[in-house]
N, C-alpha and C. Protein backbone atom coordinates (compact mmCIF):
# COMPACT_ATOMS: atom_id res chain seq x y z
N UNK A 1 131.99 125.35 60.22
CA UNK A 1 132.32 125.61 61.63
C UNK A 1 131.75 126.94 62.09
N UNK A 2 132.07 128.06 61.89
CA UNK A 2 131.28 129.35 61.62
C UNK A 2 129.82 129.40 62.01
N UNK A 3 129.10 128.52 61.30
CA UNK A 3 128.35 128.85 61.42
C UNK A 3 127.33 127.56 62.67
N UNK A 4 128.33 126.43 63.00
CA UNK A 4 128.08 125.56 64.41
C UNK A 4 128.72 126.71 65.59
N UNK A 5 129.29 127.47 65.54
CA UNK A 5 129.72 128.55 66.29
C UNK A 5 128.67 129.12 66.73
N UNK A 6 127.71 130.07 65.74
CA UNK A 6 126.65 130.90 65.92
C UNK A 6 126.20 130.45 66.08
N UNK A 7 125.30 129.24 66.15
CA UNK A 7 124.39 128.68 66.72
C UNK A 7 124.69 128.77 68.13
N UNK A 8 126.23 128.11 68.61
CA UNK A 8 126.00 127.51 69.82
C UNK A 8 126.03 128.85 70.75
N UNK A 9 126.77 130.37 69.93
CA UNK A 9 126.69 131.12 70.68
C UNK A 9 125.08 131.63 71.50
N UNK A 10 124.31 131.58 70.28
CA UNK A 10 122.98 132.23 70.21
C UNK A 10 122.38 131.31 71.60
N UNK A 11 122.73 129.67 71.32
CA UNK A 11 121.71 128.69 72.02
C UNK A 11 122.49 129.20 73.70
N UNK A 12 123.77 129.45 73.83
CA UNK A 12 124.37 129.74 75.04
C UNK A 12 123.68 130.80 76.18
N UNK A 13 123.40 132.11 75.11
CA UNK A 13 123.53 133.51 75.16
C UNK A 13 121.62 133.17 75.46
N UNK A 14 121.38 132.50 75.00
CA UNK A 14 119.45 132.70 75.37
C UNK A 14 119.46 131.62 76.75
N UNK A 15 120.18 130.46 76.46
CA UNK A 15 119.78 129.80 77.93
C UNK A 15 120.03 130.64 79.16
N UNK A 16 120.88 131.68 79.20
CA UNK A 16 121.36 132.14 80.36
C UNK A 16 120.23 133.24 80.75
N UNK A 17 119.20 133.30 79.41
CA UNK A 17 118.74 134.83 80.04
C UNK A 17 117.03 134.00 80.09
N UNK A 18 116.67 132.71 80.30
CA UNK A 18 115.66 132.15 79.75
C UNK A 18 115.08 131.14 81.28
N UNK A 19 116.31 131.94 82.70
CA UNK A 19 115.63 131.68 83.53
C UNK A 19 114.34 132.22 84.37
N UNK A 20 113.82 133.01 83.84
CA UNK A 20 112.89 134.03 84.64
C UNK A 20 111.91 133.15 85.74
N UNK A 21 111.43 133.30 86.81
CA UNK A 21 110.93 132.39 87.57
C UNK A 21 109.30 132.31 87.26
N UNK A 22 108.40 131.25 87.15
CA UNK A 22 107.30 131.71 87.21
C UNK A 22 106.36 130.86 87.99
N UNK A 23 105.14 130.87 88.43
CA UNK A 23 104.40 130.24 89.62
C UNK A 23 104.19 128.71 88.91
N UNK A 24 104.02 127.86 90.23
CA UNK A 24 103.83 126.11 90.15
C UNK A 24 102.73 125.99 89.55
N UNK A 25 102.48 125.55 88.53
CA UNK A 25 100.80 125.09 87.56
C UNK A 25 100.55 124.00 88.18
N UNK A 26 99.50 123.57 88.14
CA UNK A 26 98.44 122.78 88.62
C UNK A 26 97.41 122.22 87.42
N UNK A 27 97.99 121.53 86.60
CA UNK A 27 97.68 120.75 85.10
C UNK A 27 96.00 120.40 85.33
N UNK A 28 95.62 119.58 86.63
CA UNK A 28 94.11 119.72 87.08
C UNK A 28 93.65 120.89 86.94
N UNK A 29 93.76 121.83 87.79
CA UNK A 29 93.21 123.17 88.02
C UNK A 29 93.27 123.81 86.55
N UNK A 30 94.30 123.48 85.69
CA UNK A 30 94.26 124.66 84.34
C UNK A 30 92.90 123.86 83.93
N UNK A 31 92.50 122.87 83.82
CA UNK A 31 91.96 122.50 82.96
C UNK A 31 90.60 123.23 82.35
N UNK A 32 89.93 123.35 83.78
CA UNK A 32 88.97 124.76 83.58
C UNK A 32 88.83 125.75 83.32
N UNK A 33 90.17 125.93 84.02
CA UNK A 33 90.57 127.82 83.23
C UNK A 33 90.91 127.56 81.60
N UNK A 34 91.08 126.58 81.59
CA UNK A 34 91.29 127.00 79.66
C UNK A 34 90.11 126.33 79.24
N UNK A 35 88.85 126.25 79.03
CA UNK A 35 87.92 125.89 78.78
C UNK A 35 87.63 127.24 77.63
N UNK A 36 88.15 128.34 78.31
CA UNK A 36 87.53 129.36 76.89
C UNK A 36 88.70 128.88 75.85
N UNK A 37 89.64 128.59 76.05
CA UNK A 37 90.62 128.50 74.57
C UNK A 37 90.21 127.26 73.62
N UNK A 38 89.31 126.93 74.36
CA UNK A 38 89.20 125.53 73.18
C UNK A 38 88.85 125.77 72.04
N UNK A 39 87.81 127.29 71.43
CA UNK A 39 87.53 127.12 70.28
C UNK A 39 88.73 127.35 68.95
N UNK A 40 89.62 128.11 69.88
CA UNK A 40 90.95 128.19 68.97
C UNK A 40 91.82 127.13 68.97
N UNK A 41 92.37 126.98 69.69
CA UNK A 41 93.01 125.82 70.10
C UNK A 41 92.72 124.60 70.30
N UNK A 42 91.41 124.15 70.65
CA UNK A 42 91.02 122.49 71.17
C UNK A 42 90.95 122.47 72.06
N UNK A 43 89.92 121.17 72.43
CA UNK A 43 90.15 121.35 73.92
C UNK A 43 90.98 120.35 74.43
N UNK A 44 92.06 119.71 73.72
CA UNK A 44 93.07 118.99 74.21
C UNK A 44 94.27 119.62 73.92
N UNK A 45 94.23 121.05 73.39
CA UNK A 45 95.42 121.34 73.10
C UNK A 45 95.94 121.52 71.43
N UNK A 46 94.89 120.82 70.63
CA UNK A 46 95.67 121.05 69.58
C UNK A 46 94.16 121.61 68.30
N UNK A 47 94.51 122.60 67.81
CA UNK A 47 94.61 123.05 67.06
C UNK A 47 92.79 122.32 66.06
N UNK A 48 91.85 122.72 65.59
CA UNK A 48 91.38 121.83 64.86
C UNK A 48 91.62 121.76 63.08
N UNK A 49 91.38 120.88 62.34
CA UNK A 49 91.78 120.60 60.80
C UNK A 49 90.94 121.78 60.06
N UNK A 50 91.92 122.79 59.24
CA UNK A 50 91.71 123.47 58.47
C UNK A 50 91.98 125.01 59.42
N UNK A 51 92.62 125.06 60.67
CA UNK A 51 92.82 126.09 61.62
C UNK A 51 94.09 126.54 62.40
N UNK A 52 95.03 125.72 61.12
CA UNK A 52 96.63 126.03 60.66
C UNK A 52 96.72 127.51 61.72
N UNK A 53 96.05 128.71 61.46
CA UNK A 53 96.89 129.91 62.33
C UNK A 53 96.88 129.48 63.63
N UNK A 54 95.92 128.67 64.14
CA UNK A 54 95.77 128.68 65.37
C UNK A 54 97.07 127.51 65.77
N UNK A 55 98.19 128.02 66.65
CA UNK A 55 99.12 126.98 67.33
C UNK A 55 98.00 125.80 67.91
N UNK A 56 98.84 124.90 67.82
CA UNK A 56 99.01 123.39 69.17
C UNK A 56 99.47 124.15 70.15
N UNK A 57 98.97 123.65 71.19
CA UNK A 57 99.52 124.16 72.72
C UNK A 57 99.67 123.01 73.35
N UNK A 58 99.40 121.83 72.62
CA UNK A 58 99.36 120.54 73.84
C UNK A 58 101.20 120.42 73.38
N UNK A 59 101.71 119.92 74.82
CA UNK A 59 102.80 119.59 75.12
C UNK A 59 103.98 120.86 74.24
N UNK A 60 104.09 121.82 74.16
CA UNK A 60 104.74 122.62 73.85
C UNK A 60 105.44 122.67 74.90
N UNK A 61 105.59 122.71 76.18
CA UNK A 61 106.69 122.94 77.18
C UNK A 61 106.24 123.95 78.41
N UNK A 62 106.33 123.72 79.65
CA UNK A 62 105.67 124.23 80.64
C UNK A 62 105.79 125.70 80.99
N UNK A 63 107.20 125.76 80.80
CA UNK A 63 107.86 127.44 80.68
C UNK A 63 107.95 127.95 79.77
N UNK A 64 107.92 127.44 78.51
CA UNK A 64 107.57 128.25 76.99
C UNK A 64 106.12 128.75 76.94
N UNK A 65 105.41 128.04 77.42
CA UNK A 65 103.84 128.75 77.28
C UNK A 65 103.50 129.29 78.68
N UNK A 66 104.56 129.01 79.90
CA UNK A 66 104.01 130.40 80.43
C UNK A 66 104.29 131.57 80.09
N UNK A 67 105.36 131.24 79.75
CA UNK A 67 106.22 132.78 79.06
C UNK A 67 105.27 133.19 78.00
N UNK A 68 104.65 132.92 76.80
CA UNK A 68 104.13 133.27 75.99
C UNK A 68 102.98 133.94 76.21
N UNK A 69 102.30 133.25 77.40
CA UNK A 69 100.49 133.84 77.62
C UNK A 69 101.34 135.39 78.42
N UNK A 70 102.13 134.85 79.24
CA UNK A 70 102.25 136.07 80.32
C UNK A 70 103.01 137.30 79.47
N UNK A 71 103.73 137.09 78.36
CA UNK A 71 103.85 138.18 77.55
C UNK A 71 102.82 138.65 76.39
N UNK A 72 101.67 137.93 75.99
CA UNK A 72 100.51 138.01 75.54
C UNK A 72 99.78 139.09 76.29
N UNK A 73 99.53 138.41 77.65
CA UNK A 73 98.74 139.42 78.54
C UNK A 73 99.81 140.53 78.76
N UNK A 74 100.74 140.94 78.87
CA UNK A 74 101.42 141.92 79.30
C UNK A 74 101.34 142.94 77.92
N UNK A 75 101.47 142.20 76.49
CA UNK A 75 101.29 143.21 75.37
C UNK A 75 102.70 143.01 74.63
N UNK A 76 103.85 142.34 75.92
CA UNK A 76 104.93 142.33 74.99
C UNK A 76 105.02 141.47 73.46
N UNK A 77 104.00 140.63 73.44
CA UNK A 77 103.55 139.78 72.42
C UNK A 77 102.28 140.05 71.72
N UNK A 78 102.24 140.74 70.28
CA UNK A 78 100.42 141.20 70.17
C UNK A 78 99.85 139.98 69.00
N UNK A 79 99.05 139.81 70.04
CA UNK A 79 98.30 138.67 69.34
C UNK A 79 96.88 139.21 69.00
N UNK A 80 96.67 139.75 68.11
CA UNK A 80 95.08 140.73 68.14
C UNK A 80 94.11 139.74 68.64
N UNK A 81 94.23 138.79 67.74
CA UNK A 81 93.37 137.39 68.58
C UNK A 81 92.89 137.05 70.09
N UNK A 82 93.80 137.54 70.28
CA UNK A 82 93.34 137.35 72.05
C UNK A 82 93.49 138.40 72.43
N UNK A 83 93.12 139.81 72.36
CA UNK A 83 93.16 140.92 72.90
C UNK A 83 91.91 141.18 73.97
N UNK A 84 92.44 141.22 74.95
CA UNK A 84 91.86 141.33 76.22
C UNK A 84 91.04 140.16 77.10
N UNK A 85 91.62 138.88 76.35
CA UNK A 85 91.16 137.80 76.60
C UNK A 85 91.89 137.32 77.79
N UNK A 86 93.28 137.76 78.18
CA UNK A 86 93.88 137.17 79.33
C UNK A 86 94.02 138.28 80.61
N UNK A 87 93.50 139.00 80.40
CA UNK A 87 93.30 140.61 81.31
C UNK A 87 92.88 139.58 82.82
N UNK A 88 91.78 138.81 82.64
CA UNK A 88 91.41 138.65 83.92
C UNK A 88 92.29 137.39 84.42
N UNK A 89 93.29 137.29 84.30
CA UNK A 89 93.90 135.85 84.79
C UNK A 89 95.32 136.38 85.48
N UNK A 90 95.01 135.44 86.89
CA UNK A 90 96.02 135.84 87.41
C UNK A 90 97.38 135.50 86.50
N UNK A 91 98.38 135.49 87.64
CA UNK A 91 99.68 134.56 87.27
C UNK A 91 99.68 132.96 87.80
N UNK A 92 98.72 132.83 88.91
CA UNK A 92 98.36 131.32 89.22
C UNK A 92 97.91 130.84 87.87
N UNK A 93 96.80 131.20 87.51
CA UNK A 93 95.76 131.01 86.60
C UNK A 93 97.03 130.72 85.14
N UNK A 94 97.57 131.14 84.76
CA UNK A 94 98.30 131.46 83.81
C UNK A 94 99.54 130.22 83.85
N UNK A 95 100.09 129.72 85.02
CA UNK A 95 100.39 128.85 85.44
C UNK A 95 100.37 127.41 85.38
N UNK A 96 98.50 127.88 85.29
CA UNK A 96 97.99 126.53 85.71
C UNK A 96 97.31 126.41 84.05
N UNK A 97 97.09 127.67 83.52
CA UNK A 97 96.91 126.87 81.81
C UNK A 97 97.82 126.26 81.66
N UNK A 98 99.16 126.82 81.74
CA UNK A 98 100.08 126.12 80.96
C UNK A 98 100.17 124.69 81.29
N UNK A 99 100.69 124.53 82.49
CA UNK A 99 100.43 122.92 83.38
C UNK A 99 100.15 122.05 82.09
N UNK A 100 98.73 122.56 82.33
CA UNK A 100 97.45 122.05 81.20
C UNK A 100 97.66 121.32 79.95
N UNK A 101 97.90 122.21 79.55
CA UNK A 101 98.69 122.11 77.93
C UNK A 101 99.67 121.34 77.63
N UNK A 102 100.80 122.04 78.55
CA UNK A 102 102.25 120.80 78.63
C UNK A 102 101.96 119.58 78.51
N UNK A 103 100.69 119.59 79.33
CA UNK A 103 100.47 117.92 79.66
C UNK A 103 99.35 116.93 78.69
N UNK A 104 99.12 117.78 77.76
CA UNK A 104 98.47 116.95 76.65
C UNK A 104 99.28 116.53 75.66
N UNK A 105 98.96 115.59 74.64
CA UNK A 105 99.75 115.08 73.98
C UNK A 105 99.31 115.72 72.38
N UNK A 106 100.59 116.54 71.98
CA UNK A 106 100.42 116.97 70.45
C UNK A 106 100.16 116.10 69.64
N UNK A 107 98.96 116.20 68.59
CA UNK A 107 98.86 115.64 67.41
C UNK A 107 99.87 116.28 66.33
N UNK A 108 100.04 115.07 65.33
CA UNK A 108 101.12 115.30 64.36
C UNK A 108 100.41 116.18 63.28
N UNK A 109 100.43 117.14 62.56
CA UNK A 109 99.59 117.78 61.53
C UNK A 109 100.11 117.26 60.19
N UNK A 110 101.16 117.04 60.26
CA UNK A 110 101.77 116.56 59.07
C UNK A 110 101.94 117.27 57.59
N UNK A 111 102.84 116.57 56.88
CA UNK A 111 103.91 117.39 56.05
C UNK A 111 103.03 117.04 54.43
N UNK A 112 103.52 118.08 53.71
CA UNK A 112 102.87 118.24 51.92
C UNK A 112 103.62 117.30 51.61
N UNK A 113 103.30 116.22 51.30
CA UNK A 113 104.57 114.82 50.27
C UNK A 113 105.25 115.44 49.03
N UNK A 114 106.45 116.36 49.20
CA UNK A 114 106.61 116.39 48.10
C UNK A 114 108.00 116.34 47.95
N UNK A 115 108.79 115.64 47.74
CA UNK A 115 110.19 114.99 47.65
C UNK A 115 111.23 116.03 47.48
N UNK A 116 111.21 117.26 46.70
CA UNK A 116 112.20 118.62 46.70
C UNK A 116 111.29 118.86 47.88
N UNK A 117 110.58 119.48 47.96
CA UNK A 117 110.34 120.65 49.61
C UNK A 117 110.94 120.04 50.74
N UNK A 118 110.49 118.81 51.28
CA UNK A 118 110.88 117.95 52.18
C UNK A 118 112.45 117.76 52.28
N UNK A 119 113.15 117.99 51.03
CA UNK A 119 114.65 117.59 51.13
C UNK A 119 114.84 119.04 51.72
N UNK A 120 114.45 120.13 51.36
CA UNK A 120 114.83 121.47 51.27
C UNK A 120 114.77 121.83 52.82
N UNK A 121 113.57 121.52 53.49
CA UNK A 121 113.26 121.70 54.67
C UNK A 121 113.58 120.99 55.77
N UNK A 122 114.12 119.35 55.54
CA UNK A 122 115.20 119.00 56.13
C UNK A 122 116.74 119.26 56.25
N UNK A 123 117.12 119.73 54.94
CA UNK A 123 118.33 120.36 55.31
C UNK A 123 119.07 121.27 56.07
N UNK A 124 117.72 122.25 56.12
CA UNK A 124 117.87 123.96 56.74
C UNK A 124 117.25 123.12 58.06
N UNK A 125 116.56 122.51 58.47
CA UNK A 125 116.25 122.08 59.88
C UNK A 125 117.33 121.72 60.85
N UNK A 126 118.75 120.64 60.15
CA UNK A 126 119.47 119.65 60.43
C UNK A 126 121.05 120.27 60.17
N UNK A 127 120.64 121.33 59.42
CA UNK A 127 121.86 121.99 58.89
C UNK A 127 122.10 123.36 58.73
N UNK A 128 121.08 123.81 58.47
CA UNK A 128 120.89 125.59 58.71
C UNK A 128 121.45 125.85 57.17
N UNK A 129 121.51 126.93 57.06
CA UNK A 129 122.09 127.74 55.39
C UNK A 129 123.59 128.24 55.65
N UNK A 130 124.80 127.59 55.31
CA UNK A 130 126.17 128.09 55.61
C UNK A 130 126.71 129.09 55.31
N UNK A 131 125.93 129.33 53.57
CA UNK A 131 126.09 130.77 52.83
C UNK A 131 125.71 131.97 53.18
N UNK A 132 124.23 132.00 53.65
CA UNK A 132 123.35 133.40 54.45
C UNK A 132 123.61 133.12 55.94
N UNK A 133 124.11 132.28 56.81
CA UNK A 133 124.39 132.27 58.35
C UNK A 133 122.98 132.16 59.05
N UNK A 134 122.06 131.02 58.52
CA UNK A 134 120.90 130.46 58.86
C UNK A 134 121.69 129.59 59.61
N UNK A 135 121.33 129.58 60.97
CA UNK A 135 121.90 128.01 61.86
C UNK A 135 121.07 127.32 61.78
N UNK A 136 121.15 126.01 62.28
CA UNK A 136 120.30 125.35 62.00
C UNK A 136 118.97 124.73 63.54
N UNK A 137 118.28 124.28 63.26
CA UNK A 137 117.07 124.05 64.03
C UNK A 137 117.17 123.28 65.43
N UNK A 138 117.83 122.30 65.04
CA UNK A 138 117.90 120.90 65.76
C UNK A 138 119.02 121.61 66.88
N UNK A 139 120.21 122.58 67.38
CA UNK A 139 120.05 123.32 68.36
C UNK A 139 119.32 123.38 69.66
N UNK A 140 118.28 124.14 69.25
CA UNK A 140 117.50 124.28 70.31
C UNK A 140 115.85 123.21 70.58
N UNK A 141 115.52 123.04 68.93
CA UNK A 141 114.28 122.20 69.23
C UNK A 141 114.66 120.93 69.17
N UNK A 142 115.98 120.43 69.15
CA UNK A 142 116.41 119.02 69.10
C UNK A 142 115.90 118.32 67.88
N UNK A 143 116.71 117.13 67.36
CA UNK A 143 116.74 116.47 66.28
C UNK A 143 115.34 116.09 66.18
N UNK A 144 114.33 115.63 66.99
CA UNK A 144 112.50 114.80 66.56
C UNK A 144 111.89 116.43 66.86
N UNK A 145 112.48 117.72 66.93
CA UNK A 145 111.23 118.64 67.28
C UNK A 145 110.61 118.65 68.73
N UNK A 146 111.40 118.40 69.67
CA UNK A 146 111.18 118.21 70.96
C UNK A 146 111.14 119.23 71.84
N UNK A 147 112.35 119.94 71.35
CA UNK A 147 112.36 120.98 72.16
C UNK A 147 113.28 120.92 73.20
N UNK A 148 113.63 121.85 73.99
CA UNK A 148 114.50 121.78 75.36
C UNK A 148 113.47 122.69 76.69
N UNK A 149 112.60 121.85 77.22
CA UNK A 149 111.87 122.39 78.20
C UNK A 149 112.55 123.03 79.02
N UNK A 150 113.08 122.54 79.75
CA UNK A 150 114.17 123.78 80.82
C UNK A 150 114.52 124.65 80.16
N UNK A 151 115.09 124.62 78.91
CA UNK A 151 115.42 126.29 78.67
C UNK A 151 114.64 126.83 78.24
N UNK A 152 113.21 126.61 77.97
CA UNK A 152 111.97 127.22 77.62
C UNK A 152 112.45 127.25 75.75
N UNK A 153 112.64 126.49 75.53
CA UNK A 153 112.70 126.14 73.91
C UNK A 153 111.28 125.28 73.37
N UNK A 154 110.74 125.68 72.86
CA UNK A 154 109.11 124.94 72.73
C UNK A 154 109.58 123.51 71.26
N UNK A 155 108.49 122.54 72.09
CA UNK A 155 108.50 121.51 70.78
C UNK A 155 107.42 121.76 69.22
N UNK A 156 107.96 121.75 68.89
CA UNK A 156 107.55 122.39 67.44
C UNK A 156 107.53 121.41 66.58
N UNK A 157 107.49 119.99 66.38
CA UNK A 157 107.47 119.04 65.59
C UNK A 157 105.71 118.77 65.64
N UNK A 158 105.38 118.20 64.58
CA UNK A 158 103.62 118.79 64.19
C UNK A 158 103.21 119.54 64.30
N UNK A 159 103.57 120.53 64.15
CA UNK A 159 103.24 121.72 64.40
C UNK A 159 102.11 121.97 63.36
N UNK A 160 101.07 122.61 63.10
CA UNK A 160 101.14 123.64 62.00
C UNK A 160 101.87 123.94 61.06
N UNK A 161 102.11 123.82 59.69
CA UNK A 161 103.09 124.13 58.67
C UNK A 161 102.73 125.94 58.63
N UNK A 162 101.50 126.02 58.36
CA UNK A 162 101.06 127.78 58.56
C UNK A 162 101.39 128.57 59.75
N UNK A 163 100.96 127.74 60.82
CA UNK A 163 101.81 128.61 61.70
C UNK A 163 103.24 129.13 62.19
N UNK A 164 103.83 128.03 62.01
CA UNK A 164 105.23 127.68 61.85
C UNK A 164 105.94 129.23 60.56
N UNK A 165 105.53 128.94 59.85
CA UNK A 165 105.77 130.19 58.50
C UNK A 165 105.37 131.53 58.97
N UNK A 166 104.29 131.39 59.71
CA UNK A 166 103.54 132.94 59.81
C UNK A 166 104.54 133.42 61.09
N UNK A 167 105.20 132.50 62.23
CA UNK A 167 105.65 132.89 62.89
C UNK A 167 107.10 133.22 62.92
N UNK A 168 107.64 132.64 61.40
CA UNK A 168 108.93 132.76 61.12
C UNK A 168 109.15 134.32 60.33
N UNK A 169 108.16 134.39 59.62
CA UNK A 169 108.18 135.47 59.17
C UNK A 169 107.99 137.00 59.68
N UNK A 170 106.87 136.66 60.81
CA UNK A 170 107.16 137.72 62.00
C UNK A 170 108.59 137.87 62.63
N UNK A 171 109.32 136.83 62.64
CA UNK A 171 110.42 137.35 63.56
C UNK A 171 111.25 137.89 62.59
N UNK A 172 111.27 137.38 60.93
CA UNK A 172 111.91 138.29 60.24
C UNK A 172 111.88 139.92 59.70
N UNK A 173 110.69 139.60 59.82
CA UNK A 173 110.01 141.13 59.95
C UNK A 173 110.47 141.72 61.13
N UNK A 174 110.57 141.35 62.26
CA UNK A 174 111.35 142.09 63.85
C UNK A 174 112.51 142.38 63.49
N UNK A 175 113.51 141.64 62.90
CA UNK A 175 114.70 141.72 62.57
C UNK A 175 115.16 142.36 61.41
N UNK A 176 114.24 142.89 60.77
CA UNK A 176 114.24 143.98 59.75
C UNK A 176 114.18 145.44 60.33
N UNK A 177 113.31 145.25 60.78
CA UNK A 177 112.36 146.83 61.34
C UNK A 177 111.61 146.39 62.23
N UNK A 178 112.44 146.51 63.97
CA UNK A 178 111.94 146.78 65.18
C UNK A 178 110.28 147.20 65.33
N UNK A 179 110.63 148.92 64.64
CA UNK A 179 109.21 149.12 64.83
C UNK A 179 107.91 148.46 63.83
N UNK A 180 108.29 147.74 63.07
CA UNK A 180 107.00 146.98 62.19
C UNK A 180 105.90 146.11 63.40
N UNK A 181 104.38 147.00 63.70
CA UNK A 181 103.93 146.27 64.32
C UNK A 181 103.60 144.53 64.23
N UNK A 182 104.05 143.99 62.72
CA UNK A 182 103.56 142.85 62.30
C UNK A 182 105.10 142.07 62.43
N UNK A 183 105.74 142.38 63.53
CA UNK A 183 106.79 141.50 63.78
C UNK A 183 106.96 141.08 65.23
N UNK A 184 107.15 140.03 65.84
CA UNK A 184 107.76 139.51 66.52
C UNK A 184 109.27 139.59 67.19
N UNK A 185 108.60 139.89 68.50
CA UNK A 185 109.81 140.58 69.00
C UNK A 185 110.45 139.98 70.56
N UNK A 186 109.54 138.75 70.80
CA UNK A 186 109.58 138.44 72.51
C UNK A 186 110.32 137.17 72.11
N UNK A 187 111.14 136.78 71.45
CA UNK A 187 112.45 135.63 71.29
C UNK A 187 113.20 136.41 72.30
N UNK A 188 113.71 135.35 73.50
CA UNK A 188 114.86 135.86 74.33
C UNK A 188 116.21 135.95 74.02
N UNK A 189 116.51 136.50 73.57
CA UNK A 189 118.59 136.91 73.43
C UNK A 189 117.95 136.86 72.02
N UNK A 190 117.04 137.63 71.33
CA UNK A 190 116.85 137.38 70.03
C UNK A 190 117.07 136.97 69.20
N UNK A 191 117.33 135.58 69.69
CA UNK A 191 116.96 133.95 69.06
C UNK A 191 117.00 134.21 67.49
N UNK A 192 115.40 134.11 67.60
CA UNK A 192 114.70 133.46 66.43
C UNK A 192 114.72 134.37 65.46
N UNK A 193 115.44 136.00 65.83
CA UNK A 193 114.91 136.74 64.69
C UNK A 193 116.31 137.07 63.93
N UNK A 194 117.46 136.02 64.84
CA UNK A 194 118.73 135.98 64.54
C UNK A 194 118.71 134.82 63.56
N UNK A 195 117.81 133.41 63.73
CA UNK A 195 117.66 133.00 62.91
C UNK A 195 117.24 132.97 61.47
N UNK A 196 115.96 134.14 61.64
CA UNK A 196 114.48 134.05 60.34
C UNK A 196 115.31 135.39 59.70
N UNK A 197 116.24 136.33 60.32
CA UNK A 197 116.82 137.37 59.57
C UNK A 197 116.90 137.05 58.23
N UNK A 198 117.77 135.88 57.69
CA UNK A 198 117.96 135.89 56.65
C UNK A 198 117.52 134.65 55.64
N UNK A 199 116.71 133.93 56.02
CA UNK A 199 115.95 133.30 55.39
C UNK A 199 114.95 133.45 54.44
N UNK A 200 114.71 133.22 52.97
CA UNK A 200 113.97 133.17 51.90
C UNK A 200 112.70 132.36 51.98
N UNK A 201 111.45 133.67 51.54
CA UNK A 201 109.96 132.44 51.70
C UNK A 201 110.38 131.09 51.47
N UNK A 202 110.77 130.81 49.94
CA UNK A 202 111.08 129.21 50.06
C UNK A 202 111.70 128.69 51.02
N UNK A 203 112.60 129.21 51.88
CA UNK A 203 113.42 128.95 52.84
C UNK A 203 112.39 127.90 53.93
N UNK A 204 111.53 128.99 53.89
CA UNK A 204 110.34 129.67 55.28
C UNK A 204 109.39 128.13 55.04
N UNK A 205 108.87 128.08 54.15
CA UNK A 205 107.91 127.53 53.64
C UNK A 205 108.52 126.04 53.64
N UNK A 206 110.02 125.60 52.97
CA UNK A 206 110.10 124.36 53.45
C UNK A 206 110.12 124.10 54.53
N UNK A 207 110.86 124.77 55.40
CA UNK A 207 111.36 124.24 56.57
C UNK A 207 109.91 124.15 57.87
N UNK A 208 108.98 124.72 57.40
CA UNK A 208 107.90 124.57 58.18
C UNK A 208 107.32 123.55 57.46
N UNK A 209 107.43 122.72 56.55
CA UNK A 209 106.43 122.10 56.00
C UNK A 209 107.37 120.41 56.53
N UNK A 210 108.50 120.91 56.65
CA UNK A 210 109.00 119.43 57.22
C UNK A 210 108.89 119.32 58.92
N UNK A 211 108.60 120.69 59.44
CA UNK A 211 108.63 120.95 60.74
C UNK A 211 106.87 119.88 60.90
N UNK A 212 106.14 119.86 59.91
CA UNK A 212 104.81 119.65 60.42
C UNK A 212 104.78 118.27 60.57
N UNK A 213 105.69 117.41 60.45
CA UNK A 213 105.44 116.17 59.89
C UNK A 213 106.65 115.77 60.88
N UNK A 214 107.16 116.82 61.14
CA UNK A 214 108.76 115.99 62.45
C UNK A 214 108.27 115.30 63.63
N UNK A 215 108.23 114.16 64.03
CA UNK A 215 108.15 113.73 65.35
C UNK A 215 109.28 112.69 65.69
């Protein structure tokens, strides 16, 4: 119970602060403006085989990836990768990537077959860790990895298994030591770093490896 508590506090305490307003995208119009992201990303949005760091952006959620570019470009998010790559884009523009993206359809990347990891990483997905106060996943990204678009909760099912890890571990790193530039810090009502606080690589590593294969 305890620990269905913390969850629901955390999922409560971020929806309320996860309204910020941002401009109407135009899913046509992004399409051009993201023409430079394709070599990272695709040009449908997802990611190409063997390029795990690079996120899926197709269908992640309309207000999760505006929020993300527009704290990218602002710096509150450092992505060295794209450093100074979104300087020239408005907030239309930024808008209208996202549109874009939302509106493609994620490919599944899929999961390592291996019968312990998969149990391990469904559990902590569906159930969280009761002992260390890991809540669990299905919360906010819902039981298939869907996500909750209105509250700007991104779908994360096929994800990347590498990215998924690299980004869990940044937020644990935030939640260690603030100032560690190699942490993640733009989770609203600090979510995720309330989550990844106390989670173990193996932790890390299953639960992204069943995340890749969730749809």
């Amino acid at each position: 119970m305890k620990i269905c508590l913390q969850a629901l506090i955390l999922v409560t305490a971020s929806f309320s602060l996860t309204q910020a307003a941002f401009a109407q995208g135009d899913a046509a119009a992004g399409k051009g403006k993201a023409a430079a992201c394709a070599g990272c990303h695709g040009a449908d949005g997802n990611s190409y085989p063997g390029m795990g760091k690079f996120p899926k952006l197709a269908g992640l959620g309309e207000k999760y990836l505006n929020k993300q570019i527009n704290d990218i470009k602002s710096g509150e998010r450092t992505v060295v990768a794209m450093t100074g790559m979104l300087n020239a884009l408005s907030e239309q523009d930024i808008a209208d990537i996202a549109a874009h993206y939302n509106a493609q359809t994620r490919t599944l990347d899929g999961s390592v077959d291996n019968a312990k990891t998969l149990e391990r990483g469904e559990n902590l997905y569906r159930a969280g860790n009761l002992e260390t106060g890991v809540p669990a996943c299905t919360g906010c990204h819902s039981p298939a990895g869907n996500g909750n678009s209105p509250a700007g909760y991104p779908a994360i099912g096929g994800q990347s298994a590498e990215y998924i890890a690299s980004q869990l571990r940044a937020f644990r790193t935030a939640a260690h030591d603030a100032e560690d530039p190699a942490g993640r810090k733009n989770d609203t009502g600090n979510v995720m770093r309330g989550v990844s606080a106390h989670m173990s690589e193996q932790e890390i590593v299953a639960v992204a490896n069943y995340i890749a294969g969730l749809h």
